[in-house]
PDB file of N, CA and C in Angstrom:
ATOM      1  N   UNK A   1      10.200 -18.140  -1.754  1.00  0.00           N
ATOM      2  CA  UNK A   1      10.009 -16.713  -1.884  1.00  0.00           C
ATOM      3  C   UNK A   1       9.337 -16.197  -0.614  1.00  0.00           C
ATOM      4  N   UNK A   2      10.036 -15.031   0.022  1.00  0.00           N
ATOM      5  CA  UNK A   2       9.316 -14.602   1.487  1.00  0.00           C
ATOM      6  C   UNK A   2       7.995 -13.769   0.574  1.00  0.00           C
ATOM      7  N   UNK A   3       7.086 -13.553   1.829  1.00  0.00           N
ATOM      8  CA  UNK A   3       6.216 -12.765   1.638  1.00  0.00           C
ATOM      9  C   UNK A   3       6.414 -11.163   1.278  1.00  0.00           C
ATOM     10  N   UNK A   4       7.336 -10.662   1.512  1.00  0.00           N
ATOM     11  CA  UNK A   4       7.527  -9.231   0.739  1.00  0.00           C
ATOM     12  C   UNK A   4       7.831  -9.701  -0.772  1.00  0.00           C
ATOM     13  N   UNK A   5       9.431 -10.591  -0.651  1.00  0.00           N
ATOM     14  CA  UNK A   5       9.641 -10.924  -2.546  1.00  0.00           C
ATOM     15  C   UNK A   5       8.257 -11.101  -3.590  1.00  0.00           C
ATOM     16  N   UNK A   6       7.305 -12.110  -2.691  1.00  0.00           N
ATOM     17  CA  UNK A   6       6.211 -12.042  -3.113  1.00  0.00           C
ATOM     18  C   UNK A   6       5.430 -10.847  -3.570  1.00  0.00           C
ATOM     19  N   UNK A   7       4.942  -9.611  -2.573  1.00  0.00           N
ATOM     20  CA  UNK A   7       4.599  -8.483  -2.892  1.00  0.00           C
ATOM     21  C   UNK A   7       5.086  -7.489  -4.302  1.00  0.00           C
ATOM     22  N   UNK A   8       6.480  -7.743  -3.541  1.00  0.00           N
ATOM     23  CA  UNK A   8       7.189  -6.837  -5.092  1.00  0.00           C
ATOM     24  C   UNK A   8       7.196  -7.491  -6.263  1.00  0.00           C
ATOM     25  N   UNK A   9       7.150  -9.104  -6.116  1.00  0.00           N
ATOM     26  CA  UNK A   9       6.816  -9.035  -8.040  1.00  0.00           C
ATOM     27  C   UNK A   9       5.787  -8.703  -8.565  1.00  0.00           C
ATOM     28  N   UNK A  10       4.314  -9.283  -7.155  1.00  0.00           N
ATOM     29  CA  UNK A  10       2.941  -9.237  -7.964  1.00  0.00           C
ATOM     30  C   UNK A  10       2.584  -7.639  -7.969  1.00  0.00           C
ATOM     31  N   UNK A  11       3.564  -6.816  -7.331  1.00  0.00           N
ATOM     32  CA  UNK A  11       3.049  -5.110  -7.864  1.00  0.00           C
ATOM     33  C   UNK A  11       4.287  -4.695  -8.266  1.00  0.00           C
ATOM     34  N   UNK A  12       5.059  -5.602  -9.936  1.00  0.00           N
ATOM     35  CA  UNK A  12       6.160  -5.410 -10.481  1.00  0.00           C
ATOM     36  C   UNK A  12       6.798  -4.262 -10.065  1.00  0.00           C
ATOM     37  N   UNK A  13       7.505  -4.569  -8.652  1.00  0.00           N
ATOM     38  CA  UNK A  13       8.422  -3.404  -7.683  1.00  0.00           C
ATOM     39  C   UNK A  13       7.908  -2.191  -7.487  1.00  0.00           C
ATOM     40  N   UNK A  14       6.470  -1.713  -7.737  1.00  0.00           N
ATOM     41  CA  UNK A  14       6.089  -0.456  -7.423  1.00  0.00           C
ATOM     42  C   UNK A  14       5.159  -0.273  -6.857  1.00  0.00           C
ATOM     43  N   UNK A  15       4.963   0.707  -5.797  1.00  0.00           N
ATOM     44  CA  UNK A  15       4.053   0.971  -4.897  1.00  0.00           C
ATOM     45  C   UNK A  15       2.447   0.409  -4.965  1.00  0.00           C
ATOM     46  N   UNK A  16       1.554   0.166  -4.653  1.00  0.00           N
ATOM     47  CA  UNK A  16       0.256  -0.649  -4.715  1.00  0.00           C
ATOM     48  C   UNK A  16      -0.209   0.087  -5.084  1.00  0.00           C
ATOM     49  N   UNK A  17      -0.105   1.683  -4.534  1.00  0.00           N
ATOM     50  CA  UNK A  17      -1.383   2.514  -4.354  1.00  0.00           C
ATOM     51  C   UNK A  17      -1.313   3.244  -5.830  1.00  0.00           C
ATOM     52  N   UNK A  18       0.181   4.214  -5.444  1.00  0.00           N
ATOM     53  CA  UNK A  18       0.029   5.270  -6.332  1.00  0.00           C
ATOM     54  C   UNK A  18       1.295   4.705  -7.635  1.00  0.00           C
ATOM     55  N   UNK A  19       1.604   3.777  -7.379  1.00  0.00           N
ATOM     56  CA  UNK A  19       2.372   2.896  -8.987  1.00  0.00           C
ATOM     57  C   UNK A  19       3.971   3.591  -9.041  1.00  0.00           C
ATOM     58  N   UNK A  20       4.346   4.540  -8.539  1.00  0.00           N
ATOM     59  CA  UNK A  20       5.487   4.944  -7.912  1.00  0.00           C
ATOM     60  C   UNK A  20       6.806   3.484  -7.965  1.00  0.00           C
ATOM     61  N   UNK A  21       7.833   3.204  -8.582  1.00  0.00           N
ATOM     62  CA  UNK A  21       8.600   2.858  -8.646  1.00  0.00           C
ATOM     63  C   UNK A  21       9.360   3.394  -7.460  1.00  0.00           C
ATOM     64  N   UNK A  22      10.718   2.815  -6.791  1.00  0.00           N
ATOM     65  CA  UNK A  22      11.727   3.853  -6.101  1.00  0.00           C
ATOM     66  C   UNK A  22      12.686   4.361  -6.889  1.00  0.00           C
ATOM     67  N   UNK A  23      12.621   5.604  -6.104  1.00  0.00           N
ATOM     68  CA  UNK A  23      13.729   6.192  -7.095  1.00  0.00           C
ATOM     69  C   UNK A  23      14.300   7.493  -6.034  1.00  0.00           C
ATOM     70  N   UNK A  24      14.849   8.149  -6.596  1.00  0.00           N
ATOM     71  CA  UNK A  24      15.810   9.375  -6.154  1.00  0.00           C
ATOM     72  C   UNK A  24      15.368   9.520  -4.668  1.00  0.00           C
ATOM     73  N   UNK A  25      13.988   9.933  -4.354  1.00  0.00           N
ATOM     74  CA  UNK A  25      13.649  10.829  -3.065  1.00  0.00           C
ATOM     75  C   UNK A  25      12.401   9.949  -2.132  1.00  0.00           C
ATOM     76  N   UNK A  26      12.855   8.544  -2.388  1.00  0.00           N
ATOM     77  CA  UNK A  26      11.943   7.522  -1.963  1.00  0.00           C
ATOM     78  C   UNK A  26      12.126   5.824  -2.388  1.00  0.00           C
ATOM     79  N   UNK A  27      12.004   5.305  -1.618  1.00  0.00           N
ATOM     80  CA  UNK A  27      12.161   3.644  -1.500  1.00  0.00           C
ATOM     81  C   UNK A  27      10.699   3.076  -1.574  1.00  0.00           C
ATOM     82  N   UNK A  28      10.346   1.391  -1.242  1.00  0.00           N
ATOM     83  CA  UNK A  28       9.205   0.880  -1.305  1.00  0.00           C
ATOM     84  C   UNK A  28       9.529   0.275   0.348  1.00  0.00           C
ATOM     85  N   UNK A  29       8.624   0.971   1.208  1.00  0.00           N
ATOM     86  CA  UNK A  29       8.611  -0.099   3.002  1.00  0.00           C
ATOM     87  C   UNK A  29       7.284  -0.989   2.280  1.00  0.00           C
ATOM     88  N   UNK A  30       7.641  -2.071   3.289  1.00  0.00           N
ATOM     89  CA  UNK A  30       6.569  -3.123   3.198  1.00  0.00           C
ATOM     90  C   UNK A  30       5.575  -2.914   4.488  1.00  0.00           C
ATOM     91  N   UNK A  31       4.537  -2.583   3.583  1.00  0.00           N
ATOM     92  CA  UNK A  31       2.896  -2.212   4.543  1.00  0.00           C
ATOM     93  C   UNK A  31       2.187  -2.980   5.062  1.00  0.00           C
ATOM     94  N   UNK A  32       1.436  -3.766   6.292  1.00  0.00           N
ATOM     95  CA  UNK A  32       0.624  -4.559   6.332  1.00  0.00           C
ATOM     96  C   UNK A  32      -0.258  -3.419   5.746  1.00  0.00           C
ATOM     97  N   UNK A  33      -1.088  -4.374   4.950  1.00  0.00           N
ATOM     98  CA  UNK A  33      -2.708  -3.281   4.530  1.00  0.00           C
ATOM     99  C   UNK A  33      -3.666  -2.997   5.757  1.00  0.00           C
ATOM    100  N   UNK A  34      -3.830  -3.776   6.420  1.00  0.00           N
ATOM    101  CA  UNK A  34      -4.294  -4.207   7.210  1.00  0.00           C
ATOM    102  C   UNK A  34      -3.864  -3.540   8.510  1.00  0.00           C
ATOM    103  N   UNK A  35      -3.292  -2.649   9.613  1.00  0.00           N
ATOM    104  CA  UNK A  35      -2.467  -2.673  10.844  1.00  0.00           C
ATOM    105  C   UNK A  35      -2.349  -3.977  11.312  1.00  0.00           C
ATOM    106  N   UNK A  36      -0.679  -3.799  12.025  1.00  0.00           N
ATOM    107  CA  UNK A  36      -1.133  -4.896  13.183  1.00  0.00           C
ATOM    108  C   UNK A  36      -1.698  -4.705  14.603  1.00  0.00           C
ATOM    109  N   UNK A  37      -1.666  -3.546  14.632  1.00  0.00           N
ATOM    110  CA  UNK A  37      -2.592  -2.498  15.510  1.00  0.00           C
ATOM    111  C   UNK A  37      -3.878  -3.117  15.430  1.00  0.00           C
ATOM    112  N   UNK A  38      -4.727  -3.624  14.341  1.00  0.00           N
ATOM    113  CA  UNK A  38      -6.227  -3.381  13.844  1.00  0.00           C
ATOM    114  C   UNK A  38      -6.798  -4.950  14.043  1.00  0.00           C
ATOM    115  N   UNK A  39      -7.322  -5.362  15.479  1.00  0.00           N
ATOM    116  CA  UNK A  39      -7.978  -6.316  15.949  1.00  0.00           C
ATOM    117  C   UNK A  39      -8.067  -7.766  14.992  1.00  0.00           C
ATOM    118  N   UNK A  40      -8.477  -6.836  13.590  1.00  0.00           N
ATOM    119  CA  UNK A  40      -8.598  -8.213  12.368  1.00  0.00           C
ATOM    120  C   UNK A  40      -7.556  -7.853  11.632  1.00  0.00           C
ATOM    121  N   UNK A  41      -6.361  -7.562  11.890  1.00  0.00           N
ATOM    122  CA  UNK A  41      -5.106  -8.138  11.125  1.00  0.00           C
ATOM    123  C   UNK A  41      -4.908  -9.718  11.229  1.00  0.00           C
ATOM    124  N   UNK A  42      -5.030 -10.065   9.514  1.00  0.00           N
ATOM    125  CA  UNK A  42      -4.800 -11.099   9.614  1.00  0.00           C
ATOM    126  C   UNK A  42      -2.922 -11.378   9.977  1.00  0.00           C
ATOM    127  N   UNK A  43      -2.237 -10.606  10.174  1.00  0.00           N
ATOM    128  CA  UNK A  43      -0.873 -10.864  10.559  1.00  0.00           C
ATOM    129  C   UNK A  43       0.373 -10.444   9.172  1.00  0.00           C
ATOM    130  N   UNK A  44       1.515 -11.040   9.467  1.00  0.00           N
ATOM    131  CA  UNK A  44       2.073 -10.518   8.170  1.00  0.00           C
ATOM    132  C   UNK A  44       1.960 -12.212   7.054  1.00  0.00           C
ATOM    133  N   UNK A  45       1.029 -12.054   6.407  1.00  0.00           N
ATOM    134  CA  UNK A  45       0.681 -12.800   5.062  1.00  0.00           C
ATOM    135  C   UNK A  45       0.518 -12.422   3.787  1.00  0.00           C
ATOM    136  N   UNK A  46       0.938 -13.008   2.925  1.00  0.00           N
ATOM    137  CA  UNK A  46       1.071 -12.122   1.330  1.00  0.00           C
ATOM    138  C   UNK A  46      -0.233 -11.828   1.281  1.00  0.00           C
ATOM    139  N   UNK A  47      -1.477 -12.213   1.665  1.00  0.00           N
ATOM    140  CA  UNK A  47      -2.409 -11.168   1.290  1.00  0.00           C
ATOM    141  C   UNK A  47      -2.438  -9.724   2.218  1.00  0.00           C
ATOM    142  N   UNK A  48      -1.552  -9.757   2.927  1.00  0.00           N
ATOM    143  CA  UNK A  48      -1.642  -8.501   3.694  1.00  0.00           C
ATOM    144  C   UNK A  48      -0.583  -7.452   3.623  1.00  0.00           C
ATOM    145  N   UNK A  49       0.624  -7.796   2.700  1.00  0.00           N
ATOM    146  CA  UNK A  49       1.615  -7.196   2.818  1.00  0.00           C
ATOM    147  C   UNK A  49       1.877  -7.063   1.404  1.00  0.00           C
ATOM    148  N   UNK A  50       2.063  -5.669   1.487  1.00  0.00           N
ATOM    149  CA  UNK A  50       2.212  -4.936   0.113  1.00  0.00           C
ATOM    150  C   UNK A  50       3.200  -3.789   0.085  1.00  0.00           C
ATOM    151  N   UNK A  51       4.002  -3.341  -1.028  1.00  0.00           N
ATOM    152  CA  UNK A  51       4.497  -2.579  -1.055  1.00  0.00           C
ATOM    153  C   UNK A  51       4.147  -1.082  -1.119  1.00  0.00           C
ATOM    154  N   UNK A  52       4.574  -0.230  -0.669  1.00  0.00           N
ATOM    155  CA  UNK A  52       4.220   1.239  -0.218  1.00  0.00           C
ATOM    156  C   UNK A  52       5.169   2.136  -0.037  1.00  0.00           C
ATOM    157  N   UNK A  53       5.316   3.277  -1.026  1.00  0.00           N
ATOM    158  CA  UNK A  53       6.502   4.286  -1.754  1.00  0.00           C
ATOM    159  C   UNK A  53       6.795   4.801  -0.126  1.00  0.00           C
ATOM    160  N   UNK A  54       7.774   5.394   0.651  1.00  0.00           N
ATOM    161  CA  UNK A  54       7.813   5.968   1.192  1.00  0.00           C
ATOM    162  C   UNK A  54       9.169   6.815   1.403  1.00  0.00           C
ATOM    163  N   UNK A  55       8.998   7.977   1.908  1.00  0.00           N
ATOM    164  CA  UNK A  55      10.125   9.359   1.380  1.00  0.00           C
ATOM    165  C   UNK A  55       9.429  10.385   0.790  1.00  0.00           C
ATOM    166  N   UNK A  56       9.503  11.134   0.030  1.00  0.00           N
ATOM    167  CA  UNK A  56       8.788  12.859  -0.286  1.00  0.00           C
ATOM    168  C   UNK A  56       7.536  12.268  -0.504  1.00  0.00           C
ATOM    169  N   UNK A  57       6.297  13.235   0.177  1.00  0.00           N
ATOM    170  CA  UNK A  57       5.280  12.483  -0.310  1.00  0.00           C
ATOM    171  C   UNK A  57       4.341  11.296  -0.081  1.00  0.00           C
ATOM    172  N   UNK A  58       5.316  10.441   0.570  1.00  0.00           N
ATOM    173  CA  UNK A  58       5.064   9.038   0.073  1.00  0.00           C
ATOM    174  C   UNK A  58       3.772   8.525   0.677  1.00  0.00           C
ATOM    175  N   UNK A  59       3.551   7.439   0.321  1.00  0.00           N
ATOM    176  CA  UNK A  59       2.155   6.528   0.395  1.00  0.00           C
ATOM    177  C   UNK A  59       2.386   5.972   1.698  1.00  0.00           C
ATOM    178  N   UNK A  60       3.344   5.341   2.350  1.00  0.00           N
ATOM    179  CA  UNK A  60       3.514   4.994   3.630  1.00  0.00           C
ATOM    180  C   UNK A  60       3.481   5.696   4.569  1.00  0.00           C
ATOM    181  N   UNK A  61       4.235   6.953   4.378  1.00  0.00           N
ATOM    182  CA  UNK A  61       4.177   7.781   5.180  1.00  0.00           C
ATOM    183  C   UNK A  61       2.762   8.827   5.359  1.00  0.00           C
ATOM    184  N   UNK A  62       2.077   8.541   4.506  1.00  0.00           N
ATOM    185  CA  UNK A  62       0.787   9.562   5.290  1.00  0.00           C
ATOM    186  C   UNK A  62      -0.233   8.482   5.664  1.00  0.00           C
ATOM    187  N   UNK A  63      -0.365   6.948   5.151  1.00  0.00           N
ATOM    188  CA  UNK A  63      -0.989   5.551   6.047  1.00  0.00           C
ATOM    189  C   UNK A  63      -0.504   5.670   7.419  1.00  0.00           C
ATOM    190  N   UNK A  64       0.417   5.466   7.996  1.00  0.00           N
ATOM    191  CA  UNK A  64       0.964   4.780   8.855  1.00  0.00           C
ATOM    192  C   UNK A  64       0.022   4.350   9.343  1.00  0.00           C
ATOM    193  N   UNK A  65      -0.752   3.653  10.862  1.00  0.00           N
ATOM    194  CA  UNK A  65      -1.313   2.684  11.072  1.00  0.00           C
ATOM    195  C   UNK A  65      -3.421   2.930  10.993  1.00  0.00           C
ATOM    196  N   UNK A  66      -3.349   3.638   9.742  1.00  0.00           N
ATOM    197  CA  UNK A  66      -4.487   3.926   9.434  1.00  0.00           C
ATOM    198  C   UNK A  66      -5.097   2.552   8.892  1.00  0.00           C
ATOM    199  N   UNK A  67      -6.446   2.611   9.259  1.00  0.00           N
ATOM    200  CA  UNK A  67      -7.138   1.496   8.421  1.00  0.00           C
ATOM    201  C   UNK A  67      -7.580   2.343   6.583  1.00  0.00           C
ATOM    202  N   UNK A  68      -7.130   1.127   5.998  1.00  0.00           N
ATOM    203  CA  UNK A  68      -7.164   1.009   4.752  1.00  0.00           C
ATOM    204  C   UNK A  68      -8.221   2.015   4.222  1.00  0.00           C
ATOM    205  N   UNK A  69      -9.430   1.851   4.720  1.00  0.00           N
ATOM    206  CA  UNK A  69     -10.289   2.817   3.975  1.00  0.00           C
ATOM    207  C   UNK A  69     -10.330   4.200   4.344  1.00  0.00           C
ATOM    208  N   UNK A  70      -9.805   4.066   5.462  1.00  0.00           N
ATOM    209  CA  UNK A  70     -10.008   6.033   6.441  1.00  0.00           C
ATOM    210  C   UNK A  70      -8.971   6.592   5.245  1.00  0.00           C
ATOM    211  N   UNK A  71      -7.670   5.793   5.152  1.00  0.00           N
ATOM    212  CA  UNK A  71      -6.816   6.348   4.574  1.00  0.00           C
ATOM    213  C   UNK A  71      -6.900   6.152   3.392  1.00  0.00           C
ATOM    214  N   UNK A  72      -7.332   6.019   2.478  1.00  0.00           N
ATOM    215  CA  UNK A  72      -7.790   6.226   0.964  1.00  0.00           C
ATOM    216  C   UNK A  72      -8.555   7.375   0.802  1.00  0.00           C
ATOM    217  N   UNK A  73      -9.858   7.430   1.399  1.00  0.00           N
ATOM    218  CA  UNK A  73     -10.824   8.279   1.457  1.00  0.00           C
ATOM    219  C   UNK A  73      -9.977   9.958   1.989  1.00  0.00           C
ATOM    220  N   UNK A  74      -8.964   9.622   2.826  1.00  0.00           N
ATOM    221  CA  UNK A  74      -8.772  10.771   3.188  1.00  0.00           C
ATOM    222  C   UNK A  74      -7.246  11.590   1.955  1.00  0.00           C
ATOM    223  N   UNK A  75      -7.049  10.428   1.329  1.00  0.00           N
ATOM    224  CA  UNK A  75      -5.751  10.937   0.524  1.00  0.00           C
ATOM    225  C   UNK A  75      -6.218  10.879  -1.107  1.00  0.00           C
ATOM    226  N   UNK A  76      -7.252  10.025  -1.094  1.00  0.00           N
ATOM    227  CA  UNK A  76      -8.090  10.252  -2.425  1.00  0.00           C
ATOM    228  C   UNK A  76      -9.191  10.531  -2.866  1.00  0.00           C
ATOM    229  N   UNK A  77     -10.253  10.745  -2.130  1.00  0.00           N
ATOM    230  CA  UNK A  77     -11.579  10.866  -1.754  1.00  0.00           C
ATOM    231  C   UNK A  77     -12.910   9.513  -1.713  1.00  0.00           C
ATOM    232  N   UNK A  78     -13.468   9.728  -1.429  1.00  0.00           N
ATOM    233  CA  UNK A  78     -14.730   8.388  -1.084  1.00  0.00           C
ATOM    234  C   UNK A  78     -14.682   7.690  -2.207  1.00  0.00           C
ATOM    235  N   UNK A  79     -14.830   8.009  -3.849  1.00  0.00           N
ATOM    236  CA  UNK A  79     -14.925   6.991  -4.775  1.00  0.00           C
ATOM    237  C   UNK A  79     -13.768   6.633  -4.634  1.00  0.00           C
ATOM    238  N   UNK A  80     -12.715   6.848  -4.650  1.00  0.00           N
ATOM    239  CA  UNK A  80     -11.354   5.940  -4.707  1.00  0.00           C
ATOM    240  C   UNK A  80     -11.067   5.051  -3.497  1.00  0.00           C
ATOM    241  N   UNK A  81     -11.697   5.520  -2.772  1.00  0.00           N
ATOM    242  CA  UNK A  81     -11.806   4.494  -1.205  1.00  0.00           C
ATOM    243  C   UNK A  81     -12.432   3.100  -1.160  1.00  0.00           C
ATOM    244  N   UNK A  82     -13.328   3.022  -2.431  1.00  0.00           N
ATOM    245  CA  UNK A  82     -14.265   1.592  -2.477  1.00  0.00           C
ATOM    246  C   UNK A  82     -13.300   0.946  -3.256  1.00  0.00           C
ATOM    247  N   UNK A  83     -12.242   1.071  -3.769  1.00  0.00           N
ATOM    248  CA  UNK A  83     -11.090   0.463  -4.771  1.00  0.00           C
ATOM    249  C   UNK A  83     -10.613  -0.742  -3.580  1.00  0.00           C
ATOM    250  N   UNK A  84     -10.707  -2.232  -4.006  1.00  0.00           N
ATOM    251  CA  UNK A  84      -9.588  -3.322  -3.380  1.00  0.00           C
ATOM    252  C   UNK A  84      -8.309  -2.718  -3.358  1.00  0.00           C
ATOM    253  N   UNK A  85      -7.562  -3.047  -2.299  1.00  0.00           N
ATOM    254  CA  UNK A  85      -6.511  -3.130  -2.676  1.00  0.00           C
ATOM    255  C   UNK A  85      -5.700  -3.710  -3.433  1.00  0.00           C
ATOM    256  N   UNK A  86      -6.439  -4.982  -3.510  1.00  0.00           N
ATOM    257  CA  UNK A  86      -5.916  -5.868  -5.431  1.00  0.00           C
ATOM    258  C   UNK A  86      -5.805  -5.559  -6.538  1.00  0.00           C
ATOM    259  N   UNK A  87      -6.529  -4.553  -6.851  1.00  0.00           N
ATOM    260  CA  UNK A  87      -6.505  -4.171  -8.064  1.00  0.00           C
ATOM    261  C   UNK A  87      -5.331  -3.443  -8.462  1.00  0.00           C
ATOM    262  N   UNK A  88      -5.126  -2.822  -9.503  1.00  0.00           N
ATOM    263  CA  UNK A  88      -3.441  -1.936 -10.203  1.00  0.00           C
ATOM    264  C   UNK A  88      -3.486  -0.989  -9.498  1.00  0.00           C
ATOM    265  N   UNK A  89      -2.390  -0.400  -9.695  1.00  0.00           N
ATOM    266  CA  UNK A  89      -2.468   1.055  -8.897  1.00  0.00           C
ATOM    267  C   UNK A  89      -2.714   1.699  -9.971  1.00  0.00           C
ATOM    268  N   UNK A  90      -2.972   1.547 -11.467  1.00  0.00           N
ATOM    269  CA  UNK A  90      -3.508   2.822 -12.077  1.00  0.00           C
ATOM    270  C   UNK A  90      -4.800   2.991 -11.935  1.00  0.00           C
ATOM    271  N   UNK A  91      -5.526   1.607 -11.280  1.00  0.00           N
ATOM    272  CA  UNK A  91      -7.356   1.662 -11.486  1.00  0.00           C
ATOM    273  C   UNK A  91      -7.186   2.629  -9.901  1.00  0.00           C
ATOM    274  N   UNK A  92      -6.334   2.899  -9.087  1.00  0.00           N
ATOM    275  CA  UNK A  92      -6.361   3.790  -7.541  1.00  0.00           C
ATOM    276  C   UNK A  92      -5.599   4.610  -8.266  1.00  0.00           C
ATOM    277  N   UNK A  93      -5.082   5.252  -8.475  1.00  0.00           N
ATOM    278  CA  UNK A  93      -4.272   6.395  -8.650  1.00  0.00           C
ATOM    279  C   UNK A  93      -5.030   7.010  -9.985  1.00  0.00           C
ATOM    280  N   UNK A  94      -6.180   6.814 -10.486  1.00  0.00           N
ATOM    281  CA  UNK A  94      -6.128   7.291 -11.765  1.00  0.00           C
ATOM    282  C   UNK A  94      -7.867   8.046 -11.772  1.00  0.00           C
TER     283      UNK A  94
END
């Protein structure tokens, strides 16, 4: 199993963040969480690569090579910013 197949089962095919399935006006790109831009990217490894809705809206598209927390905080506010990225996307999106 590559490291994306990996991603999409353990976030049963839907986005990490906001739980977004693909559908009509959007797909899932595969995100490092991490940049590879960002000095401590650990690289592309299943702990770093996750799925992320992107198309109207989408979760990829307003990350792009933001670090993980700027971009939480700025698309969900500071308490939703201390959220792992491990956790469901309903405990972040909710």
């Amino acid at each position: 199993m590559s490291n994306w197949e990996y991603a999409l089962t353990y976030w049963k095919g839907c986005c990490a963040v906001c739980g977004r399935p693909p559908g009509l006006w959007h797909t899932l790109a595969m995100d490092h969480w991490i940049p590879l831009a960002n000095p401590d990217c650990p690289g592309t490894v299943p702990t770093n690569i996750i799925p992320l809705c992107h198309g109207v809206d989408g979760c990829n598209n307003s990350k792009g090579d933001k670090a993980p927390n700027i971009w939480l905080t700025q698309r969900y506010g500071p308490k939703k910013a201390k959220i792992s990225p491990r956790r469901t996307a309903k405990e972040i999106s909710s």
